[in-house]
Protein backbone atom coordinates (compact mmCIF):
# COMPACT_ATOMS: atom_id res chain seq x y z
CA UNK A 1 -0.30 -8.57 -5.49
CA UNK A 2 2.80 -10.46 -5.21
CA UNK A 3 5.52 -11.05 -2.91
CA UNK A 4 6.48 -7.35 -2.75
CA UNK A 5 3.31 -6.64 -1.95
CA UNK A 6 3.07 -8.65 0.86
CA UNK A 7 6.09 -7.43 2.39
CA UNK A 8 5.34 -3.44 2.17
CA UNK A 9 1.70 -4.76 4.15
CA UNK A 10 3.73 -6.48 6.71
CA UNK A 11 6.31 -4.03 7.25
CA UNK A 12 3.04 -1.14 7.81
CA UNK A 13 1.48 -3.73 9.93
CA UNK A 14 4.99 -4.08 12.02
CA UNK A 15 5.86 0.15 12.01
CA UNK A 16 2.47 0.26 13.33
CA UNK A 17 2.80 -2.48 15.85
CA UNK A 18 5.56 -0.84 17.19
CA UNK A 19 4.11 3.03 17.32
CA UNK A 20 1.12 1.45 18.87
CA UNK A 21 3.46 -0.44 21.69
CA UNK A 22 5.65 2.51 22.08
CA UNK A 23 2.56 5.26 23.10
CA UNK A 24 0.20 3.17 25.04
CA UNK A 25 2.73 0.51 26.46
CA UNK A 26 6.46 1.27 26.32
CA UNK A 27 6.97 -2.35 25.99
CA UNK A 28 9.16 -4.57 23.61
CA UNK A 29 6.46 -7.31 24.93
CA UNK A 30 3.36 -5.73 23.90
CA UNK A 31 5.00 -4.71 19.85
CA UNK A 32 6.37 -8.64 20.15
CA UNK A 33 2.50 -9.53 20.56
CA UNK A 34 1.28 -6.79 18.61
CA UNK A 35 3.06 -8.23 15.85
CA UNK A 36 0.84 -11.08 15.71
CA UNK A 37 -2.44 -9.16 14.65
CA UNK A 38 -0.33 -7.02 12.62
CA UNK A 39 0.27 -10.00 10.13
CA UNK A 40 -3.61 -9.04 8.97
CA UNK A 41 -2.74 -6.48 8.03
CA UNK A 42 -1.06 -7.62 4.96
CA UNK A 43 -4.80 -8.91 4.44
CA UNK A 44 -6.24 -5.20 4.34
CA UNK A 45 -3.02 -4.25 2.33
CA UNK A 46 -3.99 -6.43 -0.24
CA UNK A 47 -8.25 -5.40 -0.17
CA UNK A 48 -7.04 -1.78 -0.58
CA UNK A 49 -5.10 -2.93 -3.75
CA UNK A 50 -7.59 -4.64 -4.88
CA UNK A 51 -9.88 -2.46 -4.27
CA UNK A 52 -7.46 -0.14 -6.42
CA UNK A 53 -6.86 -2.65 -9.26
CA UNK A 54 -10.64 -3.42 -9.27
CA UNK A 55 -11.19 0.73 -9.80
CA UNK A 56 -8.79 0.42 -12.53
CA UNK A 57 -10.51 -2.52 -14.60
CA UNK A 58 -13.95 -0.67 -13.75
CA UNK A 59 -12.75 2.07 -16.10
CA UNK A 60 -11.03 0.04 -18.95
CA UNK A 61 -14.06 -2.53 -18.78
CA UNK A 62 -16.75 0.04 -19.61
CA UNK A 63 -14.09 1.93 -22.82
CA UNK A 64 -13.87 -1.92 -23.68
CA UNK A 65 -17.44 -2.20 -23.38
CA UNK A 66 -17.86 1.40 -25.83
CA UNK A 67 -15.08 -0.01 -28.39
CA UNK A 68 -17.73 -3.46 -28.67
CA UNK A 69 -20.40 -1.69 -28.95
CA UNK A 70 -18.64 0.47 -32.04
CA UNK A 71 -17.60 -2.54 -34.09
CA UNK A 72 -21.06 -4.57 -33.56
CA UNK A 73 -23.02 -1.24 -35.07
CA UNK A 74 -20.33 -1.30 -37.76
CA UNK A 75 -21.67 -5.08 -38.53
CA UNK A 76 -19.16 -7.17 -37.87
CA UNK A 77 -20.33 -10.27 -35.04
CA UNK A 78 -19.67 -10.59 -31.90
CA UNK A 79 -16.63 -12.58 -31.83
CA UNK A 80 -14.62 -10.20 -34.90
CA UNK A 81 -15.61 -7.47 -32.91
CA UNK A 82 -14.02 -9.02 -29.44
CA UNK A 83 -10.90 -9.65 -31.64
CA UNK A 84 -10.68 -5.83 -33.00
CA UNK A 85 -12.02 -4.83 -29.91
CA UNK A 86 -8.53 -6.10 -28.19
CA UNK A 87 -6.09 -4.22 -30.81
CA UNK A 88 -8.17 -0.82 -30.11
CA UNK A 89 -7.55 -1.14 -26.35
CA UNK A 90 -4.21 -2.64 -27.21
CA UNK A 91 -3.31 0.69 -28.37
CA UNK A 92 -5.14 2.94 -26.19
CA UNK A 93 -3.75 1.03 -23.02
CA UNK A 94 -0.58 -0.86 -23.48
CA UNK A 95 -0.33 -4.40 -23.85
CA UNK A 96 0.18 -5.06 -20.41
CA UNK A 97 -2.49 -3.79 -19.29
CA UNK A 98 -5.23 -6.42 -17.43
CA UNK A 99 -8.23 -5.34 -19.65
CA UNK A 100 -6.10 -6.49 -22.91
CA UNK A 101 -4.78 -10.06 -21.75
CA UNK A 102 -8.31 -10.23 -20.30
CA UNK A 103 -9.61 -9.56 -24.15
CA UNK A 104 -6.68 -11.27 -25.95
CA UNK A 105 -7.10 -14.63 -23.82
CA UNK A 106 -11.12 -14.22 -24.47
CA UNK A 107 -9.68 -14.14 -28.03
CA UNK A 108 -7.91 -17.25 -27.80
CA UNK A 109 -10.49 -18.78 -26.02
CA UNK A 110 -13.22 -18.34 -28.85
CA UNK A 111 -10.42 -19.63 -31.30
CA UNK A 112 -10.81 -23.06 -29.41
CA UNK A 113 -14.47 -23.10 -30.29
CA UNK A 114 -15.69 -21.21 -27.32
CA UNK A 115 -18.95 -19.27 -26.89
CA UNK A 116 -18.92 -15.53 -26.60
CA UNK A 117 -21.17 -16.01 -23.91
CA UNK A 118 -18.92 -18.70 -22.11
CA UNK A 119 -16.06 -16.54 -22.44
CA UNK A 120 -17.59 -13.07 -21.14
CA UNK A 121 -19.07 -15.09 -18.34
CA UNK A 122 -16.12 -16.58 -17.12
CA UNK A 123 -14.05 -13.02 -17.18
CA UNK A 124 -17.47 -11.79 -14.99
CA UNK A 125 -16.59 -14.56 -12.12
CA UNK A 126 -12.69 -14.50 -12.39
CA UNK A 127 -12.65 -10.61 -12.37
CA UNK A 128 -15.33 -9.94 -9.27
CA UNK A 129 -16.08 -6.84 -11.27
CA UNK A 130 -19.85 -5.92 -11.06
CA UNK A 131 -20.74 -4.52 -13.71
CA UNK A 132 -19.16 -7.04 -16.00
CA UNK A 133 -21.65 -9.48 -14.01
CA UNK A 134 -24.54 -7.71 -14.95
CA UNK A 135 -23.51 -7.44 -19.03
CA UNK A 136 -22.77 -11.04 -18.78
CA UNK A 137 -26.05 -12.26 -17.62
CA UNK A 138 -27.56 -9.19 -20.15
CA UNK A 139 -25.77 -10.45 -22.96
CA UNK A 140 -26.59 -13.83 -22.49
CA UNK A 141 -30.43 -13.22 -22.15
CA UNK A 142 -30.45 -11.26 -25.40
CA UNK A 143 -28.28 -13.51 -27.11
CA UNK A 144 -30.33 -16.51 -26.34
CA UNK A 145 -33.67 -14.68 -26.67
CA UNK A 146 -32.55 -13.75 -30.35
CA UNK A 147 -32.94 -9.72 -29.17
CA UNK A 148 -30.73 -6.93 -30.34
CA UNK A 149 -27.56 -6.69 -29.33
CA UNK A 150 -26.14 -3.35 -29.96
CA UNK A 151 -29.24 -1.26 -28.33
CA UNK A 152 -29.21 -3.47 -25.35
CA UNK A 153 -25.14 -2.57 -25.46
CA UNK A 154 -25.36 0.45 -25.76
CA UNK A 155 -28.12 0.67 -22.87
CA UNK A 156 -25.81 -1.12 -20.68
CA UNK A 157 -23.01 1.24 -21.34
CA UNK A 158 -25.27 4.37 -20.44
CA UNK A 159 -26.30 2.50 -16.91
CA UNK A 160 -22.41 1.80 -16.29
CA UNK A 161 -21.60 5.40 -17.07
CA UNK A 162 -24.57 6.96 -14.85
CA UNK A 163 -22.99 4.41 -11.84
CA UNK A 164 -19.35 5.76 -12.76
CA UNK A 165 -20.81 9.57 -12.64
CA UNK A 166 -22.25 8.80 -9.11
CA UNK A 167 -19.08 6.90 -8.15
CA UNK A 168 -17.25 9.80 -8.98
CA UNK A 169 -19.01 12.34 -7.33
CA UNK A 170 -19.04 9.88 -3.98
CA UNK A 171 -15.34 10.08 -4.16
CA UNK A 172 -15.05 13.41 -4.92
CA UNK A 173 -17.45 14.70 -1.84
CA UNK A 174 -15.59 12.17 0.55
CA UNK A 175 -12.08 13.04 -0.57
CA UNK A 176 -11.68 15.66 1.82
CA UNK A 177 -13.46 13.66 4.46
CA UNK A 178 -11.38 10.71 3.72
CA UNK A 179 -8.04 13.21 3.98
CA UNK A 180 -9.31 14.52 7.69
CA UNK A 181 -9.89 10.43 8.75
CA UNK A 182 -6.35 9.97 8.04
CA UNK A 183 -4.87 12.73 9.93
CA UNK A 184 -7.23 12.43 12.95
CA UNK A 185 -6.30 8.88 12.60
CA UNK A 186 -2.63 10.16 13.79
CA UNK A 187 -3.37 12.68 15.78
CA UNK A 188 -3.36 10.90 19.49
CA UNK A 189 0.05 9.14 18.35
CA UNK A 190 1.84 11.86 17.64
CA UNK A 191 0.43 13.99 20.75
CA UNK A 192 1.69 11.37 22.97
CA UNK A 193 4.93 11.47 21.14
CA UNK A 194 5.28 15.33 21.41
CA UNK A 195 4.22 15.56 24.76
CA UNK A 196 6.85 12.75 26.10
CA UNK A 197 9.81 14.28 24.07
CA UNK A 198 9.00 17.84 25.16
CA UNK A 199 8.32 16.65 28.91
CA UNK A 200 10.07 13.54 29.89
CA UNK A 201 8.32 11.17 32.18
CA UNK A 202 4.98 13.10 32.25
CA UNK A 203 2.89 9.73 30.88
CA UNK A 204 5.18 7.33 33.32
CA UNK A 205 2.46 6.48 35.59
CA UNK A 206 0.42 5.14 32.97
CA UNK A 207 2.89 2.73 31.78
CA UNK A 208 4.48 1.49 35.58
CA UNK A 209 0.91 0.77 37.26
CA UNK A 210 -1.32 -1.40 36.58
CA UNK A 211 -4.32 1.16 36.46
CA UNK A 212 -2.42 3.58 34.03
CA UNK A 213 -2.19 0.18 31.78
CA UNK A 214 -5.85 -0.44 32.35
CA UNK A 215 -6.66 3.07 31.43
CA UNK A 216 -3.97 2.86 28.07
CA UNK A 217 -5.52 -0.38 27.12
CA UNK A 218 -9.49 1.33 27.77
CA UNK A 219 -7.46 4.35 25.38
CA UNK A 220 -6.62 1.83 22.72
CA UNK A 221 -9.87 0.19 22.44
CA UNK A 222 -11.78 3.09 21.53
CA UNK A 223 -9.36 4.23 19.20
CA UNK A 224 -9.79 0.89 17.12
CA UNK A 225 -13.11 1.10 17.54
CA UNK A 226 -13.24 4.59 16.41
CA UNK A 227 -11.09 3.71 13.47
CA UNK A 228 -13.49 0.91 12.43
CA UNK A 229 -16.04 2.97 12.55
CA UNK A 230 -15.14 5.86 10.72
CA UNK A 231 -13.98 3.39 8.28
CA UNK A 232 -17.24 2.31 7.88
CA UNK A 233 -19.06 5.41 7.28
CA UNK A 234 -16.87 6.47 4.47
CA UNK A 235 -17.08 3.00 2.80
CA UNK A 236 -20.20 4.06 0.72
CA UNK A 237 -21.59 1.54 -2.07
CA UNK A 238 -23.41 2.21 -4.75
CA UNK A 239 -25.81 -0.46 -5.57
């Protein structure tokens, strides 16, 4: 992600800190210890880009995937066809993209004498994607087993579209959903905001007693809580 990355989380984590302290404390003491949990949240900065990045080699992966599959039913082997395989997505995505130095340094790799199979693995593991985990172990059962390569391929690439189809129509359906999260999400803030600008001192006795603090903190529980949970509904897998 790198260092900007971590920065932008931090600085959310810390504007957050502070809205949070400001509506259900009014305390420089509560956004100083607020600040503290809102260091993690660099940590879900960085899943979400992940998560992003890992959406992103999904989609190359299985066009990388097609492109194989293309030059193996031509006739050339498996390890020309890795090699050609990287100038066609070379040109269709840019050299910097992380499918081609994924494919070029699987092309090196095979130049220092090592297996297809070794190679495809290791981008599986290192990459966390899962459905280059499931052509790995694929390809190496039909490699070893002597089967055919470019139906089993081409199989594989049918599956991964019919799970892209599905993840696509997942997002598509929640989209909306996922919009209304976000907004309910700010809701509460920015009533508490409105309704202390627009009439001054009306939420005092919850920040001066020591029930009104009870009651904010009781407030700011469930709202996590509801947070986490709505967060979990919409986080739908497909297996």
């Amino acid at each position: 992600m790198g260092i900007c990355g971590w920065i932008a989380g931090f600085g959310w984590g810390a504007f957050m800190a502070a809205v949070a302290a400001y509506c259900f404390y009014r305390s420089m003491t509560a956004f100083v210890l607020f600040l503290v949990p809102a260091c993690g949240y660099m940590w879900i900065y960085e899943k979400a880009w992940r998560r992003r990045q890992l959406f992103c080699l999904e989609r190359q992966f299985k066009e990388a995937i097609r492109i194989l599959a293309g030059f193996l039913s031509a006739g050339y082997s498996v390890e020309n066809a890795v090699g050609l395989g990287c100038r066609e997505l070379e040109q269709l995505y840019g050299p910097n993209e992380m499918i081609v130095r994924e494919f070029a340094g699987m092309r090196e790799q095979m130049k220092m004498n090592r297996s297809v199979e070794e190679v495809i693995r290791d981008f599986a593991e290192r990459s966390g994607l899962e459905e280059a985990q499931r052509f790995s172990q694929i390809f190496q059962i039909s490699k070893r087993s002597g089967g055919q390569l470019v139906p089993v391929i081409c199989h594989t690439v049918s599956i991964m579209e019919d799970r892209s189809q599905v993840k696509e129509e997942i997002r598509t359906m929640t989209a909306s959903v996922r919009f209304e999260q976000k907004v309910m999400s700010a809701i509460p803030f920015l009533m508490i905001i409105y309704i202390d600008w627009t009439s001054p001192g009306f939420f005092g006795v919850m920040y001066e007693t020591i029930l009104g603090r009870l009651i904010m903190s009781g407030c700011l529980a469930v709202y996590l809580l509801s947070c986490y949970l709505s967060g979990k509904i919409l986080d739908i897998h497909v297996g």
